[in-house]
C-alpha atoms as a PDB file:
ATOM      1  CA  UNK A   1     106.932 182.693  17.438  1.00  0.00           C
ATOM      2  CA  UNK A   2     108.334 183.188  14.201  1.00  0.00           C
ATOM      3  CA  UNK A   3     105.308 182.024  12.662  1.00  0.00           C
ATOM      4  CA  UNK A   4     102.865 184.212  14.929  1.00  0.00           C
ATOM      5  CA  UNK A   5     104.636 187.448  13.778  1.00  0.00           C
ATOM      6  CA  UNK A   6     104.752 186.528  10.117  1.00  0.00           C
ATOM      7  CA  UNK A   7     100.792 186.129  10.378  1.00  0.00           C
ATOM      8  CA  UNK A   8     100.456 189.292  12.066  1.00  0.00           C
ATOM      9  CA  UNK A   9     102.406 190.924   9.199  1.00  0.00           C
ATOM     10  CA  UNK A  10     100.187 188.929   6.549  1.00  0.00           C
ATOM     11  CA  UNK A  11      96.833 190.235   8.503  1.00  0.00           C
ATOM     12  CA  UNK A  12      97.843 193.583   9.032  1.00  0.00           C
ATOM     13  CA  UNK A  13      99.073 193.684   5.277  1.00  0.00           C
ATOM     14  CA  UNK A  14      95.430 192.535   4.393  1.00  0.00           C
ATOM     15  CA  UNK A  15      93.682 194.855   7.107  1.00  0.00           C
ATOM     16  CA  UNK A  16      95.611 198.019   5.614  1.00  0.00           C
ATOM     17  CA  UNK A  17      95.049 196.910   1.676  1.00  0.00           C
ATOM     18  CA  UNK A  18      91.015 197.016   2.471  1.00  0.00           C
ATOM     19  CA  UNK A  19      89.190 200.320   1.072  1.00  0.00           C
ATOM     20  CA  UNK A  20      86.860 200.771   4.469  1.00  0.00           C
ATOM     21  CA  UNK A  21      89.825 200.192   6.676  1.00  0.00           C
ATOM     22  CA  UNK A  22      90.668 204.346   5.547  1.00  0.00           C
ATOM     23  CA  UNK A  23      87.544 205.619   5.818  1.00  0.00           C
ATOM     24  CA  UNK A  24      87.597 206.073   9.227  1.00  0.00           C
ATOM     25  CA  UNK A  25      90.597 208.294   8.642  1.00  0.00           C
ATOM     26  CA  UNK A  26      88.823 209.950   5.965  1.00  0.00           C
ATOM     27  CA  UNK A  27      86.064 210.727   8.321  1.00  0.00           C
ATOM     28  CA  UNK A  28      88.454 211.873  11.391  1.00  0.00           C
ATOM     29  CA  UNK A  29      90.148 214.001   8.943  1.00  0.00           C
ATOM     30  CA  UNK A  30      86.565 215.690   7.446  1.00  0.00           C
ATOM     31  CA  UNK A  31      85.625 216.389  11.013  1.00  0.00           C
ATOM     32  CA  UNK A  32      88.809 217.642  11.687  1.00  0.00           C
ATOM     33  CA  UNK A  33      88.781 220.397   8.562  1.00  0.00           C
ATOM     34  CA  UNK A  34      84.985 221.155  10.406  1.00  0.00           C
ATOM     35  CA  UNK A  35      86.297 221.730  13.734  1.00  0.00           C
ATOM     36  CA  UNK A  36      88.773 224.454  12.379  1.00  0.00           C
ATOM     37  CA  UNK A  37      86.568 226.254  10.371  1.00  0.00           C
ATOM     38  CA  UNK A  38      83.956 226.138  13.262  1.00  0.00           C
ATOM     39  CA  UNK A  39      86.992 227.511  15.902  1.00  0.00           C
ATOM     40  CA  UNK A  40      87.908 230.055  13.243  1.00  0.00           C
ATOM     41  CA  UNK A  41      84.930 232.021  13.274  1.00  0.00           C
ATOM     42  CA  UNK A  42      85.165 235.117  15.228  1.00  0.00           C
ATOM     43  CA  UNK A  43      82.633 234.409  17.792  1.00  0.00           C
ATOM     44  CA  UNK A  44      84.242 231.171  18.472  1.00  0.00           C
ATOM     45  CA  UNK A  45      87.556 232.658  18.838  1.00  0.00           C
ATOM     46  CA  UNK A  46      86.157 235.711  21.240  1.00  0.00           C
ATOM     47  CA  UNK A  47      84.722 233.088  23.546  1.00  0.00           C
ATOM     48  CA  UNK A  48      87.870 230.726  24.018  1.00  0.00           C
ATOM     49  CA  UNK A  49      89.656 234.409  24.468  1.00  0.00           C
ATOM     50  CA  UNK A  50      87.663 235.130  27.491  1.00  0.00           C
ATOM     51  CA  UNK A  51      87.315 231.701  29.033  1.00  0.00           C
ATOM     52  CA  UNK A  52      91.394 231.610  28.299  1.00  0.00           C
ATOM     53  CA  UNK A  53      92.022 234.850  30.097  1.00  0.00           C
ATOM     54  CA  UNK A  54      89.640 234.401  33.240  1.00  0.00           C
ATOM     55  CA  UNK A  55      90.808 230.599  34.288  1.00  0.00           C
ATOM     56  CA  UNK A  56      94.609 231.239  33.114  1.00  0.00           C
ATOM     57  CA  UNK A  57      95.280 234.507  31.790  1.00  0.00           C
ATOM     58  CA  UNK A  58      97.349 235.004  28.720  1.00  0.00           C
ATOM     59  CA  UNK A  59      95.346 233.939  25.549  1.00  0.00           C
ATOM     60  CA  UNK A  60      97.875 234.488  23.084  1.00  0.00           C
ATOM     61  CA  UNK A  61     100.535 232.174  25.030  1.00  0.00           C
ATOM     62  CA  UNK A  62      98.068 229.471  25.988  1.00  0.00           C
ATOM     63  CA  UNK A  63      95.920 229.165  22.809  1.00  0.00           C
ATOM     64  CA  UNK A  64      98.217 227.410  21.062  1.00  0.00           C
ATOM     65  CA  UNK A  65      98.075 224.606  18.477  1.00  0.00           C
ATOM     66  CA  UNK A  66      98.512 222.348  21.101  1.00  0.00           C
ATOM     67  CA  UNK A  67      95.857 223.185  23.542  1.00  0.00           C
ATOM     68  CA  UNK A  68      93.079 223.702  19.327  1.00  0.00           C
ATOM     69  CA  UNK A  69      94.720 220.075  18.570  1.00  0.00           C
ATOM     70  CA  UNK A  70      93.900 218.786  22.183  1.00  0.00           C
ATOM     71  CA  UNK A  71      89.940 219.648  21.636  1.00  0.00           C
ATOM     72  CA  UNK A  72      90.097 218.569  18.087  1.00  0.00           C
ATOM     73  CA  UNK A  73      91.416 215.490  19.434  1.00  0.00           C
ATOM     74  CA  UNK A  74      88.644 215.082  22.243  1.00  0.00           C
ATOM     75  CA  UNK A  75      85.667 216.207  20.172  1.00  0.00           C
ATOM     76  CA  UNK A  76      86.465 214.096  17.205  1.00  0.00           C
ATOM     77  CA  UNK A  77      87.467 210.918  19.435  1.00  0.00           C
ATOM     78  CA  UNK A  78      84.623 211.050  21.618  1.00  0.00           C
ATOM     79  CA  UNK A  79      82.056 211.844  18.913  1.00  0.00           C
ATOM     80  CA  UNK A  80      83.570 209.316  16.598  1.00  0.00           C
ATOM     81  CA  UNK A  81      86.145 206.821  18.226  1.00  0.00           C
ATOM     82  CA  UNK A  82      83.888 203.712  19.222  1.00  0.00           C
ATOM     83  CA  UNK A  83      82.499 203.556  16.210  1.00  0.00           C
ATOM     84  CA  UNK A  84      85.205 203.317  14.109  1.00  0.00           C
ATOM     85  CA  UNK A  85      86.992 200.719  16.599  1.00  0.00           C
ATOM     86  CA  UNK A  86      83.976 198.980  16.584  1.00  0.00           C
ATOM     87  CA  UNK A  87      83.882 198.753  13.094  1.00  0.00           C
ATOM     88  CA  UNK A  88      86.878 197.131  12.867  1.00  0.00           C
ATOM     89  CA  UNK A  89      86.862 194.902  15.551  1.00  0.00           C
ATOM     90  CA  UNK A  90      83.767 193.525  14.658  1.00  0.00           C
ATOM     91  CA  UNK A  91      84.153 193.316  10.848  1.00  0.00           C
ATOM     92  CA  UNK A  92      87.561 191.399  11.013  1.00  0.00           C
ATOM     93  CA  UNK A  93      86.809 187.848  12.045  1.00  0.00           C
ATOM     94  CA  UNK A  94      82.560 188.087  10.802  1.00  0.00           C
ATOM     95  CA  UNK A  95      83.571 189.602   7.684  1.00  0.00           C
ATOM     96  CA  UNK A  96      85.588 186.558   7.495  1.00  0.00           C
ATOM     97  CA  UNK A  97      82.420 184.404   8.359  1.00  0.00           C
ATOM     98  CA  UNK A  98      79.960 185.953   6.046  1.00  0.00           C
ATOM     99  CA  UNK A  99      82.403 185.642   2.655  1.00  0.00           C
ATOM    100  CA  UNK A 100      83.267 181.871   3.190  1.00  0.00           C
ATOM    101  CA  UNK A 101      86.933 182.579   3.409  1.00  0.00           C
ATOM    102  CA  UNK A 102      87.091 181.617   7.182  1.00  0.00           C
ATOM    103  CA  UNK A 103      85.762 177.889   6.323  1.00  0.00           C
ATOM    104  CA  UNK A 104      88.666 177.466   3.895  1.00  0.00           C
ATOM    105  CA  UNK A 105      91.360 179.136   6.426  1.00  0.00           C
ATOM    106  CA  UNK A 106      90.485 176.239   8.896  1.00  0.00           C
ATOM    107  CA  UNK A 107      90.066 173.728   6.730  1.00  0.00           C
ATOM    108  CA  UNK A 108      94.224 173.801   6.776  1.00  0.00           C
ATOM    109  CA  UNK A 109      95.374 172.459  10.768  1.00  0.00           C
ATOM    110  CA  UNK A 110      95.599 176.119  11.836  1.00  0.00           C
ATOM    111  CA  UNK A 111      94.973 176.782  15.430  1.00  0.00           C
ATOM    112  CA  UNK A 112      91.718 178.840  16.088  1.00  0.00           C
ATOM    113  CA  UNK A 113      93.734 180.338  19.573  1.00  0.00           C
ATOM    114  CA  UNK A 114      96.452 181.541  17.295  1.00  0.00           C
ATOM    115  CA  UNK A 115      94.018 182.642  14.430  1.00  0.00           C
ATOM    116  CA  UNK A 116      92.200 185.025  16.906  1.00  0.00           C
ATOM    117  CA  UNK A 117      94.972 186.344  18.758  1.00  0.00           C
ATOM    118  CA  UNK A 118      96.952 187.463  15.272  1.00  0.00           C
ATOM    119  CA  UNK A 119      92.821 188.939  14.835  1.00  0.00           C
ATOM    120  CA  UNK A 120      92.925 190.935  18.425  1.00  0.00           C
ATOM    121  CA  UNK A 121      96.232 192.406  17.614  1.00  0.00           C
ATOM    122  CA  UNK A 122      95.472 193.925  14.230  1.00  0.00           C
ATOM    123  CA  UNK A 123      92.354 195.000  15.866  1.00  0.00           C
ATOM    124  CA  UNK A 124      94.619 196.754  18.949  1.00  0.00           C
ATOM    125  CA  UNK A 125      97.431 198.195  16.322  1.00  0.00           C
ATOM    126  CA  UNK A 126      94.757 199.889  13.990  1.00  0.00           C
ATOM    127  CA  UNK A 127      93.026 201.706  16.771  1.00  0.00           C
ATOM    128  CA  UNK A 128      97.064 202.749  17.955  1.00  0.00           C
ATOM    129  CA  UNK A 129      97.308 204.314  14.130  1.00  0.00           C
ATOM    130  CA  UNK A 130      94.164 205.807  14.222  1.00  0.00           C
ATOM    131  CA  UNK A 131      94.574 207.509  17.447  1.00  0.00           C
ATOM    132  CA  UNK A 132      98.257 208.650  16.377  1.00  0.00           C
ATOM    133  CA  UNK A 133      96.714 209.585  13.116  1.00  0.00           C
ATOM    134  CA  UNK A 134      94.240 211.901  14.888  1.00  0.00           C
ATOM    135  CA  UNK A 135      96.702 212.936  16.935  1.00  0.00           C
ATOM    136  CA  UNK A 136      99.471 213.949  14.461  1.00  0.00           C
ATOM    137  CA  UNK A 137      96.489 215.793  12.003  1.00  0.00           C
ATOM    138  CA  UNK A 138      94.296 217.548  14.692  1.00  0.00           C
ATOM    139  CA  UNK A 139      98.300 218.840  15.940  1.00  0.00           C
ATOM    140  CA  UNK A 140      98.635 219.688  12.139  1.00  0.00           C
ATOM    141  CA  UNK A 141      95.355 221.685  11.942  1.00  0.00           C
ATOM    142  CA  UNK A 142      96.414 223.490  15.288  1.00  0.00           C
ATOM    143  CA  UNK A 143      99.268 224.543  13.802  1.00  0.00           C
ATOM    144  CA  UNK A 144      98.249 225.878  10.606  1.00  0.00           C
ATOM    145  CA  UNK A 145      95.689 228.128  12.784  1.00  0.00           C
ATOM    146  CA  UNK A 146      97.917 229.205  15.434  1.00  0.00           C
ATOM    147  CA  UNK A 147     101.459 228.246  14.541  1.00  0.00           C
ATOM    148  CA  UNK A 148     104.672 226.691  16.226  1.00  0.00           C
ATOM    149  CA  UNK A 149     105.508 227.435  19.868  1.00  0.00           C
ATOM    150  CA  UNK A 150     103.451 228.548  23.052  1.00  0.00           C
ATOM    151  CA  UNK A 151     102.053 226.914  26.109  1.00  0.00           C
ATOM    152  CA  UNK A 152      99.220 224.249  26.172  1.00  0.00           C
ATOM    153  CA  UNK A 153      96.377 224.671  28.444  1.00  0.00           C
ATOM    154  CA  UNK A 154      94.332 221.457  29.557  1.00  0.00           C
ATOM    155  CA  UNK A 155      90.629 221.446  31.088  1.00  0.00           C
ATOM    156  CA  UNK A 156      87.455 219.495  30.901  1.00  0.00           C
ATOM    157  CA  UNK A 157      85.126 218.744  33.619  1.00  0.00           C
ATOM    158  CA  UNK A 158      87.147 215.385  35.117  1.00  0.00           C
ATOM    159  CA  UNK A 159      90.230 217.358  35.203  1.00  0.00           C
ATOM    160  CA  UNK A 160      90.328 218.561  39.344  1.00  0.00           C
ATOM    161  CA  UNK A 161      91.928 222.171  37.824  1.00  0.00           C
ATOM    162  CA  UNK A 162      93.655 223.359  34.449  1.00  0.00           C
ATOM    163  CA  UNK A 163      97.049 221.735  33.704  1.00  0.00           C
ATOM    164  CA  UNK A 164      99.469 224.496  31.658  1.00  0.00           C
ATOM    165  CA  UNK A 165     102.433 223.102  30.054  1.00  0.00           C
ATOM    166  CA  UNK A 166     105.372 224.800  28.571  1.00  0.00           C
ATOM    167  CA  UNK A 167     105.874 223.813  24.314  1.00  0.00           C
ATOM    168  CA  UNK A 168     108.278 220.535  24.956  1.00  0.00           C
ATOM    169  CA  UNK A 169     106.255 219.248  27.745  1.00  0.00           C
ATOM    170  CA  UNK A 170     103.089 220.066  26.348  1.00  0.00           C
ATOM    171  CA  UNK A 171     103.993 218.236  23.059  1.00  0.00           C
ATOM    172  CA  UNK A 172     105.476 215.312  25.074  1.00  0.00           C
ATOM    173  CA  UNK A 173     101.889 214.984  27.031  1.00  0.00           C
ATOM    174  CA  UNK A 174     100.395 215.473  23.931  1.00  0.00           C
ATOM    175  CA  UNK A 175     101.764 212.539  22.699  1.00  0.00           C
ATOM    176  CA  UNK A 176     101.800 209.900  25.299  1.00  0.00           C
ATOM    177  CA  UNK A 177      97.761 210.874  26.053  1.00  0.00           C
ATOM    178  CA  UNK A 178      97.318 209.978  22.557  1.00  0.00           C
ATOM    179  CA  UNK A 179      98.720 206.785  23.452  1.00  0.00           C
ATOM    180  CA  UNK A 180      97.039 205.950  26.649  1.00  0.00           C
ATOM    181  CA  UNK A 181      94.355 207.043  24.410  1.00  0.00           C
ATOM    182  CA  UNK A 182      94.152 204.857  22.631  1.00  0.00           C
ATOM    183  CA  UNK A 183      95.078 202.006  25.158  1.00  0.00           C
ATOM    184  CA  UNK A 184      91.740 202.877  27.229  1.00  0.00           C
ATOM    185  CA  UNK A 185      89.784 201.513  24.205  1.00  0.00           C
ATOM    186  CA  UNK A 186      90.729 198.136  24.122  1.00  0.00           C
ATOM    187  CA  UNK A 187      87.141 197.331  26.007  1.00  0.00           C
ATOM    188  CA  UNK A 188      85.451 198.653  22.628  1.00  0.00           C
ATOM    189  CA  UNK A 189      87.799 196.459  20.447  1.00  0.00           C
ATOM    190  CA  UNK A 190      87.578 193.366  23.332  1.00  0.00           C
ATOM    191  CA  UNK A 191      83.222 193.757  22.981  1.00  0.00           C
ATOM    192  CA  UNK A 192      82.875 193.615  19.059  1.00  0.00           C
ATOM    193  CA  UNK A 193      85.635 191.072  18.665  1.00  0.00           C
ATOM    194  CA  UNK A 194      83.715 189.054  20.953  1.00  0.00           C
ATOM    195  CA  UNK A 195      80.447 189.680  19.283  1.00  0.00           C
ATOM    196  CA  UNK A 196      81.991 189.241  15.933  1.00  0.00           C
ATOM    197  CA  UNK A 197      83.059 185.705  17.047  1.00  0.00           C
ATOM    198  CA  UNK A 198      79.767 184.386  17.040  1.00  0.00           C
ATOM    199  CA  UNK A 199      77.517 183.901  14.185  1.00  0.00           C
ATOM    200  CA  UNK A 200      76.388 187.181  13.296  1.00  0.00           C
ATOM    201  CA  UNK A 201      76.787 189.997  10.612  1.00  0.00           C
ATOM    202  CA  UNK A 202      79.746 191.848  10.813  1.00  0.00           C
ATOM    203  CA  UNK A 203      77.137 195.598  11.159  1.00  0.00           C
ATOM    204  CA  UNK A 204      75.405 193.467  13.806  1.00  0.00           C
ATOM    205  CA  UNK A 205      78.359 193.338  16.019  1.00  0.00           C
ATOM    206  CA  UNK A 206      79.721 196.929  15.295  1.00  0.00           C
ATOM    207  CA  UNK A 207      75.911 198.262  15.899  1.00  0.00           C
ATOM    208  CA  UNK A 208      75.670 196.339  19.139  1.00  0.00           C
ATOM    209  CA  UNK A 209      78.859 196.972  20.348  1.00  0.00           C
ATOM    210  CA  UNK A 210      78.204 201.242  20.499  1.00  0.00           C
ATOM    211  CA  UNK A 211      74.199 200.667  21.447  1.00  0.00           C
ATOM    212  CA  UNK A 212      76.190 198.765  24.654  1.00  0.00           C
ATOM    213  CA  UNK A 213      78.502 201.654  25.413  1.00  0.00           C
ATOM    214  CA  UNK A 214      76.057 204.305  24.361  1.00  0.00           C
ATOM    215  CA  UNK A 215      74.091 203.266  26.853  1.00  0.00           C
ATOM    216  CA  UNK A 216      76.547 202.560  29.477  1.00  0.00           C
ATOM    217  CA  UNK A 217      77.520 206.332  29.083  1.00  0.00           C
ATOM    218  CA  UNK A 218      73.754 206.953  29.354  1.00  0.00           C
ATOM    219  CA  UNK A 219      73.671 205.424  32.514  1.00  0.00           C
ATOM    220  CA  UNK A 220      76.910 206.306  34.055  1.00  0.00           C
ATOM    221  CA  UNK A 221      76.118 210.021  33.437  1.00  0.00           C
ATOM    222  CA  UNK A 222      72.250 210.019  35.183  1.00  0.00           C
ATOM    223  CA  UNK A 223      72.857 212.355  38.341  1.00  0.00           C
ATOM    224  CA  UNK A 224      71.012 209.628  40.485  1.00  0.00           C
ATOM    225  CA  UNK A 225      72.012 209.278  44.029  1.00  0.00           C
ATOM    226  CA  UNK A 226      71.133 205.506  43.308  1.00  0.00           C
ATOM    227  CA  UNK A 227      73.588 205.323  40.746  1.00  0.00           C
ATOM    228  CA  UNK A 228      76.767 206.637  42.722  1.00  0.00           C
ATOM    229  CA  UNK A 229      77.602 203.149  44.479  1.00  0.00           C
ATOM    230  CA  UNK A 230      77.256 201.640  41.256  1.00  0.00           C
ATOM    231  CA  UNK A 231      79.113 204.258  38.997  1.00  0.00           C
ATOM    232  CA  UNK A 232      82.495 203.287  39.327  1.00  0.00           C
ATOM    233  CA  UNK A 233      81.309 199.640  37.626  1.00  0.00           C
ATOM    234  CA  UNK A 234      79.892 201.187  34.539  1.00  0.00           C
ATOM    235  CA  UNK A 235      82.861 201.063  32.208  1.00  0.00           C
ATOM    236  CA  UNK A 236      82.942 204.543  30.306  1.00  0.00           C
ATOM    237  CA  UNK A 237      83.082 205.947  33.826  1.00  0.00           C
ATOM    238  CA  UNK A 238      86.965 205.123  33.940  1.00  0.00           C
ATOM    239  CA  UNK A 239      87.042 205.498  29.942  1.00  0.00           C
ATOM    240  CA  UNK A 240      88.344 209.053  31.134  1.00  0.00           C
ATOM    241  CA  UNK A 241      91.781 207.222  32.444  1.00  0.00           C
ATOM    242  CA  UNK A 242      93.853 209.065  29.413  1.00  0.00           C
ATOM    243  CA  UNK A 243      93.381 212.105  31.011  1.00  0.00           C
ATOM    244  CA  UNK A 244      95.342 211.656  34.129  1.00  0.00           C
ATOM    245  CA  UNK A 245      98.127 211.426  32.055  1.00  0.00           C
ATOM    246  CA  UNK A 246      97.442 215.497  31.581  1.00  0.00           C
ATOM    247  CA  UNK A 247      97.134 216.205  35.286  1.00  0.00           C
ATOM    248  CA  UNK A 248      99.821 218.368  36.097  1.00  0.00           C
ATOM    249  CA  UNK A 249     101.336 215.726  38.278  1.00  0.00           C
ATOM    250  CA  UNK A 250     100.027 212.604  36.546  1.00  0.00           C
ATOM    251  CA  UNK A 251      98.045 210.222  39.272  1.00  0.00           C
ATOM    252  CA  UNK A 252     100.444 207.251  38.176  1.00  0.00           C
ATOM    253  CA  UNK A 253      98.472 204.979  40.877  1.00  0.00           C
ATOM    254  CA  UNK A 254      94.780 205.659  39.337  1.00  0.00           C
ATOM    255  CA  UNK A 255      96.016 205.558  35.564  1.00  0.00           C
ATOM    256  CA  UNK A 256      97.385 201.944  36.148  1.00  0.00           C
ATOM    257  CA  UNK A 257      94.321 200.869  38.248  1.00  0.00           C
ATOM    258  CA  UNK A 258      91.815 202.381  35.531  1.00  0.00           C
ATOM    259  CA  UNK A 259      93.792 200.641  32.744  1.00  0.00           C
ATOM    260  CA  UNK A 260      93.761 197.586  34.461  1.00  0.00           C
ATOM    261  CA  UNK A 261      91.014 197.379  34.669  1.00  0.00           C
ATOM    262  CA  UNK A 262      90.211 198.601  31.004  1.00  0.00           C
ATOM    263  CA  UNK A 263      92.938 196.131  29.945  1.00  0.00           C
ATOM    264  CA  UNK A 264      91.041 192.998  31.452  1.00  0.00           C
ATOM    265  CA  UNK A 265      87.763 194.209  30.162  1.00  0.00           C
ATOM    266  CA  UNK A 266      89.210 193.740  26.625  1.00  0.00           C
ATOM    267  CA  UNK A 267      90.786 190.713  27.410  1.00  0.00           C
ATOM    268  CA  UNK A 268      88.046 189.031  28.910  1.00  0.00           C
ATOM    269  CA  UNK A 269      85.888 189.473  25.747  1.00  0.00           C
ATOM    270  CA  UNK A 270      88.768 187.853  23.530  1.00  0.00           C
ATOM    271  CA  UNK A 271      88.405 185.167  25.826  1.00  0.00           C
ATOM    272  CA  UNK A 272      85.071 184.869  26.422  1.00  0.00           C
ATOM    273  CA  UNK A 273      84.881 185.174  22.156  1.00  0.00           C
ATOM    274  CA  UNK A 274      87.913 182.675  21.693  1.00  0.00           C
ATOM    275  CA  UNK A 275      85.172 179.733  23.876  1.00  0.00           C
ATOM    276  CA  UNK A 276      82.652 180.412  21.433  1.00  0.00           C
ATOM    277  CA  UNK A 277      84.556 180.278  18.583  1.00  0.00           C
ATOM    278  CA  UNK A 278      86.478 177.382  19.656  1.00  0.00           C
ATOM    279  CA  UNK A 279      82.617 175.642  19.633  1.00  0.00           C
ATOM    280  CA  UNK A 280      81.248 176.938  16.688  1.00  0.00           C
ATOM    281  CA  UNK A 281      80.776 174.621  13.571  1.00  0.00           C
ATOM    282  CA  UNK A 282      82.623 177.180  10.976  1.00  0.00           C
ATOM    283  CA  UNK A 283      82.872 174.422   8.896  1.00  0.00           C
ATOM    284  CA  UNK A 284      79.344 172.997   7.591  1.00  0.00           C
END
């Protein structure tokens, strides 16, 4: 065990000392500056006023930097998230592959089950930073727009009504959605890790891996009465899991069953990925 955790320091250490692992950040953060100055124009402002004041009343209390770093967070994640996880996921053990370091890694009597699970983790642990770094700068550009203190007002379309939380709670929420989050993603990581295990370029498997939920989103989203048996299946429809945790009485029961079933999405494509690679020639 001792051994397991000192590789997962060595990979993460190597993972975080790479140039592209930060541009994602970079990106997240550019978007981020975009957002704001898109939410401070007038018109933009005067719009959020009235939708504000006619589904909760009280713009100035509500508007806070909570509720501007909640829809930072949403736009930026959903616009942007699986294909930076992707990225990752699917460069880490390719990348690996395509450079020739991978052949001299086994050539040493390491085990391939242990190699990929130290992999899986990094994988999991840098989408957990940059979800908490989204988090912690879209809360940053809230605040320099609309400073410390107020309520935080919740809505999108899967949310049954608005959720209003006072400053402390709203901040806790904040927080642990972030988390779940981030959590709720481990199918994205779970598809390009898998991909990346067999023997193709590391843009291959990110490219693949976000034409596969693009169009699962595509699909999940046609207003079909064909589709509605079906929909529940299509795995971006419970992709929305994080959000329970911002009902005003969190659906506890539906957040574990979603994640669940999120969780063993991932974790079947480690292990379908861990039977190929435990096949593959790596070595010739």
């Amino acid at each position: 065990m001792k051994l397991f955790f000192k590789q997962l320091g060595w990979e993460l250490f190597r993972l975080f000392a790479r140039r592209r692992t930060y541009i994602g950040f970079g990106v997240f953060l550019a978007v981020e500056v975009l957002f704001y100055f898109l939410w401070t124009r007038e018109r933009s402002e005067a719009n959020m006023e009235k939708f504000i004041n006619r589904i909760a009343g009280g713009f100035d209390e509500y508007f806070s930097a909570l509720t501007l770093g909640f829809l930072i967070v949403l736009f930026t994640m959903l616009l942007l998230g699986t294909v930076f996880v992707a990225l990752i996921a699917g460069d880490i053990l390719a990348k690996e592959t395509e450079d020739g370091n991978l052949r001299l890694i086994l050539a040493r009597p390491v085990s391939r089950l242990r190699l990929l699970l130290v992999k899986f983790l990094s994988c999991q642990i840098y989408t957990s930073v940059l979800f908490l770094f989204v988090g912690i700068t879209a809360l940053g550009v809230g605040l320099l727009e609309r400073g410390w203190g107020g309520g935080m007002l919740v809505w999108t379309p899967e949310l049954p009504r608005v959720s209003l939380f006072e400053w402390n709670e709203g901040l806790a929420r904040y927080f642990i959605a972030i988390f779940g989050f981030s959590l709720i993603y481990l199918p994205v990581t779970g598809m390009a890790f898998m991909l990346g295990c067999f023997k193709i370029k590391p843009a291959a498997a990110t490219i693949l891996t976000v034409a596969l939920f693009v169009a699962d989103r595509v699909l999940s989203s046609i207003p079909l009465p064909a589709f509605d048996p079906y929909r529940e299946y299509f795995i971006t429809s419970r992709m929305t899991a994080w959000l329970y945790l911002l009902y005003q009485e969190i659906p506890w029961a539906r957040f574990l069953e979603a994640s669940a079933w999120l969780v063993g999405f991932g974790i079947t494509g480690f292990v379908v990925g861990w039977i190929v690679f435990e096949r593959r020639d790596v070595k010739s």
